[in-house]
N, C-alpha and C. Protein backbone atom coordinates (compact mmCIF):
# COMPACT_ATOMS: atom_id res chain seq x y z
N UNK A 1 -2.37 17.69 -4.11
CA UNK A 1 -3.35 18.10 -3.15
C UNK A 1 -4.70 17.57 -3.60
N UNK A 2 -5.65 16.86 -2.83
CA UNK A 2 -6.86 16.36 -2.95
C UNK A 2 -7.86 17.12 -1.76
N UNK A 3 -9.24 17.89 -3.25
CA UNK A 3 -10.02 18.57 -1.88
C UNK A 3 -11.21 17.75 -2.73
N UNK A 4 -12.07 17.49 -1.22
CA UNK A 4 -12.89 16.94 -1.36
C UNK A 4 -14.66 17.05 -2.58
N UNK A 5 -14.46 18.61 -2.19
CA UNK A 5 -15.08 19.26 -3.04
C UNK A 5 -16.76 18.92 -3.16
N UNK A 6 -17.32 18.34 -2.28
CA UNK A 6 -18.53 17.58 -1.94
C UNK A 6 -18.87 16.31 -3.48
N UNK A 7 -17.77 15.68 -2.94
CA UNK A 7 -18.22 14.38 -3.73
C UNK A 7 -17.64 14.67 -5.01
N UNK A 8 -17.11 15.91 -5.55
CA UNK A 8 -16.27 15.82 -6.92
C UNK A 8 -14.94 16.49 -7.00
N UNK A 9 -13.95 15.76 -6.82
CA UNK A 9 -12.67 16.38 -6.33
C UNK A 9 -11.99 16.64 -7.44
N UNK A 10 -10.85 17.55 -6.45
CA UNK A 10 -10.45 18.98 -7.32
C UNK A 10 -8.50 18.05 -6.82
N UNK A 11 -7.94 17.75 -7.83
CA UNK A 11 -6.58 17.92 -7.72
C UNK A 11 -5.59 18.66 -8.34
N UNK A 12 -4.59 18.43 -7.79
CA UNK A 12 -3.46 19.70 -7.88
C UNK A 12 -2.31 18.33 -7.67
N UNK A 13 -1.28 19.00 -8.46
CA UNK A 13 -0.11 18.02 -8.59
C UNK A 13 0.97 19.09 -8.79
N UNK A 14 1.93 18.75 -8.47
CA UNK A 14 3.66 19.67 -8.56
C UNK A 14 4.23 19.24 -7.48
N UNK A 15 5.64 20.10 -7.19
CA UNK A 15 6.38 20.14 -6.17
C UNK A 15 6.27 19.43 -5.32
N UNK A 16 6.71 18.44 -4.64
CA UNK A 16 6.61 17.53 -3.40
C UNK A 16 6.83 18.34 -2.23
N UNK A 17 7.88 19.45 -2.29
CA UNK A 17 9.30 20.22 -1.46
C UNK A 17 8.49 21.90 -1.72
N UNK A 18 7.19 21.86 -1.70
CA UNK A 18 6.77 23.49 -1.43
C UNK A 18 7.95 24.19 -0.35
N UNK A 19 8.77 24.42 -0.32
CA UNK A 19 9.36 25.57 0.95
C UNK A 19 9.68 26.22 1.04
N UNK A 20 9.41 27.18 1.63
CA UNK A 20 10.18 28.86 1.69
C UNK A 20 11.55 28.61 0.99
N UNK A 21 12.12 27.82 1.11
CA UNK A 21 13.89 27.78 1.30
C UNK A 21 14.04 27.67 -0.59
N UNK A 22 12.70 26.92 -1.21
CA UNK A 22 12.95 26.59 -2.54
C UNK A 22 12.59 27.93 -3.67
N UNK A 23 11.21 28.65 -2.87
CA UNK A 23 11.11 29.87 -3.62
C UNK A 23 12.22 30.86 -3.69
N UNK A 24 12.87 30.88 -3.05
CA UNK A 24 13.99 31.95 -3.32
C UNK A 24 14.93 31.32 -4.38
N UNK A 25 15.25 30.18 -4.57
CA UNK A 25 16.47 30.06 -5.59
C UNK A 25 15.27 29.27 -6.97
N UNK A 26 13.96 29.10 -6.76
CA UNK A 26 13.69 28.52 -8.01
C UNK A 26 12.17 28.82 -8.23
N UNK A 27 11.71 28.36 -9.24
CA UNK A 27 9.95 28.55 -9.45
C UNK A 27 9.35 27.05 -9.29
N UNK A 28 8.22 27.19 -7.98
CA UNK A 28 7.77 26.39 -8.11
C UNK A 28 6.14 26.16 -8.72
N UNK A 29 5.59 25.50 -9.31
CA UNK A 29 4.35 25.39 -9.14
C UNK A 29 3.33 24.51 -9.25
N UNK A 30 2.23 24.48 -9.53
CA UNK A 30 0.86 23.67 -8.90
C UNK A 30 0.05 23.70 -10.56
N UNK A 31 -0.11 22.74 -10.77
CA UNK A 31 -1.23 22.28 -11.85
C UNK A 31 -2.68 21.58 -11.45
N UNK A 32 -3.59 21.91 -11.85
CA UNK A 32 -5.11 20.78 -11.34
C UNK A 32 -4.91 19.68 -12.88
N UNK A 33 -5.09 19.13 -12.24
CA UNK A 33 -5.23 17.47 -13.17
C UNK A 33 -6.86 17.61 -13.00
N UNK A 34 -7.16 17.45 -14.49
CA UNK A 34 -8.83 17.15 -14.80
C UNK A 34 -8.77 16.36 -15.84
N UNK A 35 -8.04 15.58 -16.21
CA UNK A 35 -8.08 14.54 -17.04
C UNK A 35 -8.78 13.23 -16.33
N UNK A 36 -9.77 12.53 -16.07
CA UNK A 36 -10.04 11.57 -15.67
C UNK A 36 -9.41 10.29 -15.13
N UNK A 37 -8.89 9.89 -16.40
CA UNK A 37 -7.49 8.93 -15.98
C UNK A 37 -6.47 9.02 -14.93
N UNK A 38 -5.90 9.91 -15.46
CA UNK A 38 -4.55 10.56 -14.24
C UNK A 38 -5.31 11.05 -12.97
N UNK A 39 -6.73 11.21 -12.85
CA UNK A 39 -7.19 11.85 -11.52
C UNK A 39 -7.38 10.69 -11.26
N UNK A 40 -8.16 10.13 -11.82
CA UNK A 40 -8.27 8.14 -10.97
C UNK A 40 -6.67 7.33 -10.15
N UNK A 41 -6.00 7.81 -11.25
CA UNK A 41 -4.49 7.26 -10.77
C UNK A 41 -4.02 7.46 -9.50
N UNK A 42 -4.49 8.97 -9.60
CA UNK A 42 -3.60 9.73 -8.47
C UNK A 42 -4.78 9.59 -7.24
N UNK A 43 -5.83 9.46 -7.14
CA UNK A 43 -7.06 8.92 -6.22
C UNK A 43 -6.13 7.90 -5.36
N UNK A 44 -6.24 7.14 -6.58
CA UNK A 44 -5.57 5.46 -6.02
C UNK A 44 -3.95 5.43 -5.45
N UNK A 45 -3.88 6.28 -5.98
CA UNK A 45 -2.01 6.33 -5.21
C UNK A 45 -2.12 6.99 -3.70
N UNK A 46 -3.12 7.89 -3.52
CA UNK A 46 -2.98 8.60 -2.23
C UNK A 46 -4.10 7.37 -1.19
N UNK A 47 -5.04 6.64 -2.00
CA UNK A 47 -5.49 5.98 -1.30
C UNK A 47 -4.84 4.95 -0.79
N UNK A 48 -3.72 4.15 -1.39
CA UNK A 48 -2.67 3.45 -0.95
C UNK A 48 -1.80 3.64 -0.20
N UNK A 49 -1.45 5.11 -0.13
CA UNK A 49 -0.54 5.52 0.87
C UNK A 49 -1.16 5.31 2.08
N UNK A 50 -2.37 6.10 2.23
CA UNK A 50 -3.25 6.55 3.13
C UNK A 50 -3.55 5.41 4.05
N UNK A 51 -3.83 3.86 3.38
CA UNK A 51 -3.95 2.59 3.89
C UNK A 51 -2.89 2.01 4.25
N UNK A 52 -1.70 2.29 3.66
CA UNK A 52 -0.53 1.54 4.54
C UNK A 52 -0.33 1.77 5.98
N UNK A 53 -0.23 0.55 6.21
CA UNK A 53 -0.11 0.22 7.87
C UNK A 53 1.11 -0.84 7.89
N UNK A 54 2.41 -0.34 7.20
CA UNK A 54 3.42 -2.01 7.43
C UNK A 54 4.33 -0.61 7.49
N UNK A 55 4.34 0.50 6.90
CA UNK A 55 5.13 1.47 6.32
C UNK A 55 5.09 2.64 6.91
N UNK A 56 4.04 3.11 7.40
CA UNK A 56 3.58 4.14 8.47
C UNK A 56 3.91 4.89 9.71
N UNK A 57 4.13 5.91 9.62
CA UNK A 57 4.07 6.39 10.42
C UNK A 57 3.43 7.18 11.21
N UNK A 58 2.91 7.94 12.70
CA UNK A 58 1.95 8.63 13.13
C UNK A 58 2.52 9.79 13.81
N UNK A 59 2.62 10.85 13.84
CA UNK A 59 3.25 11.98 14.19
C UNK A 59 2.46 12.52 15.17
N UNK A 60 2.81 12.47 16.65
CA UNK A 60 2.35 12.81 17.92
C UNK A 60 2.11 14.10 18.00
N UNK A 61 1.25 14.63 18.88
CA UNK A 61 1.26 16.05 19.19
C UNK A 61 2.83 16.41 20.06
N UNK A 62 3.40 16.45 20.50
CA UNK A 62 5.18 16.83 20.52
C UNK A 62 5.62 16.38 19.03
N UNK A 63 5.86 15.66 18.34
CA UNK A 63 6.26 15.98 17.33
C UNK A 63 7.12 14.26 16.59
N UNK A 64 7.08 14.08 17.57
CA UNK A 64 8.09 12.43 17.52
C UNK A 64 6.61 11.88 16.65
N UNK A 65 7.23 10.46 16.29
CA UNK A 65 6.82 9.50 15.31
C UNK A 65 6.36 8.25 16.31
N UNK A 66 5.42 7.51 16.04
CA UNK A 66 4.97 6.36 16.47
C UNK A 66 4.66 5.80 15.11
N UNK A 67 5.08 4.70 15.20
CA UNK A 67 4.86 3.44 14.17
C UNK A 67 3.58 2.87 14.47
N UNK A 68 2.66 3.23 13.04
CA UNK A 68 0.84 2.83 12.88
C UNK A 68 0.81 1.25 13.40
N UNK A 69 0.01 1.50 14.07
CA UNK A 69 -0.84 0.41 14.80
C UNK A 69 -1.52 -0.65 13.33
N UNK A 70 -2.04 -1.44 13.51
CA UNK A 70 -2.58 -2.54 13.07
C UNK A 70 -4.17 -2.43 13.12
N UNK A 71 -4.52 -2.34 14.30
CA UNK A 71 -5.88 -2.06 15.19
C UNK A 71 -6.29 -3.44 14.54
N UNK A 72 -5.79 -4.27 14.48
CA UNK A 72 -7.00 -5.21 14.00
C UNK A 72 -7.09 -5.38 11.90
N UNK A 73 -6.89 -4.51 11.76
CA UNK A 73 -6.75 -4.86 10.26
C UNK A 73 -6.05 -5.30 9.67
N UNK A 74 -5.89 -6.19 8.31
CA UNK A 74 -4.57 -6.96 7.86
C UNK A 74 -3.56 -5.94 7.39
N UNK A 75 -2.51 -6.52 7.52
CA UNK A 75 -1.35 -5.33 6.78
C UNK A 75 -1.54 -5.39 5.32
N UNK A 76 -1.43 -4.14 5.26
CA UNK A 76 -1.24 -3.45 3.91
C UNK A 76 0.29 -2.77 3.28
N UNK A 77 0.83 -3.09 2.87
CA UNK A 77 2.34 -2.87 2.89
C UNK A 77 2.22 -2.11 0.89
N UNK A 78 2.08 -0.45 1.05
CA UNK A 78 1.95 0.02 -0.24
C UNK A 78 3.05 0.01 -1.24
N UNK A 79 4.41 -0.69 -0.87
CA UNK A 79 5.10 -1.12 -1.87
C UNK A 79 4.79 -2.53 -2.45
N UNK A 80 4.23 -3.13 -1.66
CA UNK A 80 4.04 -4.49 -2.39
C UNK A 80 2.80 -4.64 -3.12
N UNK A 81 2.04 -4.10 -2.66
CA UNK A 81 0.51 -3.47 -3.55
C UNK A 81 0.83 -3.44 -4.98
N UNK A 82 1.71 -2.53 -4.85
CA UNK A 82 1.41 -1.68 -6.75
C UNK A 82 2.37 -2.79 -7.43
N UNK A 83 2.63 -3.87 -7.00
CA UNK A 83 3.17 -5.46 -7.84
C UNK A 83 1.54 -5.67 -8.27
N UNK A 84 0.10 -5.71 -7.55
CA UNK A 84 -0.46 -6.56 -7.91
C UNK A 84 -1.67 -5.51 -8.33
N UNK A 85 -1.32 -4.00 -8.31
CA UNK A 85 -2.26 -2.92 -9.06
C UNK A 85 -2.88 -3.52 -10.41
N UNK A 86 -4.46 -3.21 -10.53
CA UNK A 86 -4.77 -3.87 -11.51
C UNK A 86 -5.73 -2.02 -12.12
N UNK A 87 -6.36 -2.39 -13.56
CA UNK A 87 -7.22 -1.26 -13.71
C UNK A 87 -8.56 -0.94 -13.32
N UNK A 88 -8.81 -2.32 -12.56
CA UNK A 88 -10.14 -2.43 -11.73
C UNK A 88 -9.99 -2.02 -10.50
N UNK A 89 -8.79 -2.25 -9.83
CA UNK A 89 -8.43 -1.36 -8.61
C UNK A 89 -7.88 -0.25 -8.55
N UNK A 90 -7.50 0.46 -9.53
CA UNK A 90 -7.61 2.06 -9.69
C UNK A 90 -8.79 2.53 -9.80
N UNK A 91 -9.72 2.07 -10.91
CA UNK A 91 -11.02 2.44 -11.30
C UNK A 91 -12.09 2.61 -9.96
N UNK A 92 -11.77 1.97 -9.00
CA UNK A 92 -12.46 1.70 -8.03
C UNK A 92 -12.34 2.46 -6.84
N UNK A 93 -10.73 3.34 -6.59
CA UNK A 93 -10.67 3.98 -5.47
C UNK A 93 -11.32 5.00 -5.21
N UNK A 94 -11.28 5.24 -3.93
CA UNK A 94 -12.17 6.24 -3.25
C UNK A 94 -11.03 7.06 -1.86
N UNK A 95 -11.28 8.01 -1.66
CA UNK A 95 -10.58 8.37 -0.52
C UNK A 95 -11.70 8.46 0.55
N UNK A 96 -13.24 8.63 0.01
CA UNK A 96 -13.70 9.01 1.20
C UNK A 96 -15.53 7.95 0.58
């Protein structure tokens, strides 16, 4: 989880699968990452997701999926990215 926090963000890392269905048979939970490094990492991983447009999907108000548009920008395909991840382009992400 990434909150914005006015310009100094607050993350949280655990469980992918939060769900009712998992608390009953197991413990789940939530850590904040304040290590610098690993918060830069994880910046840059959600910012990659966030930019893929080859991989994407858009979830309609009914509920169905539309495949992300282009609008004009080059594709960004976030599996082929992290072949050419460098430490200047982690160092550098931003979500907002």
């Amino acid at each position: 989880m990434y909150f914005h926090n006015d310009n100094d963000p607050v993350l949280y890392a655990g469980s992918a699968d939060m769900m009712v269905r998992s608390f009953d048979r197991r413990i789940e939970s939530l850590f904040q990452v304040v290590d610098p490094t690993p918060k830069q990492q994880l910046i840059n991983l959600l910012s990659y997701n966030l930019k893929d447009n080859v991989n994407s999907y858009v979830m309609q108000e009914d509920g169905s999926y539309e495949i992300k548009e282009l609008w004009g920008d080059p594709p960004f395909n976030v599996h082929k990215a992290f072949f050419d991840i460098t430490v200047d382009s982690v160092s550098e992400a931003e979500l907002f």
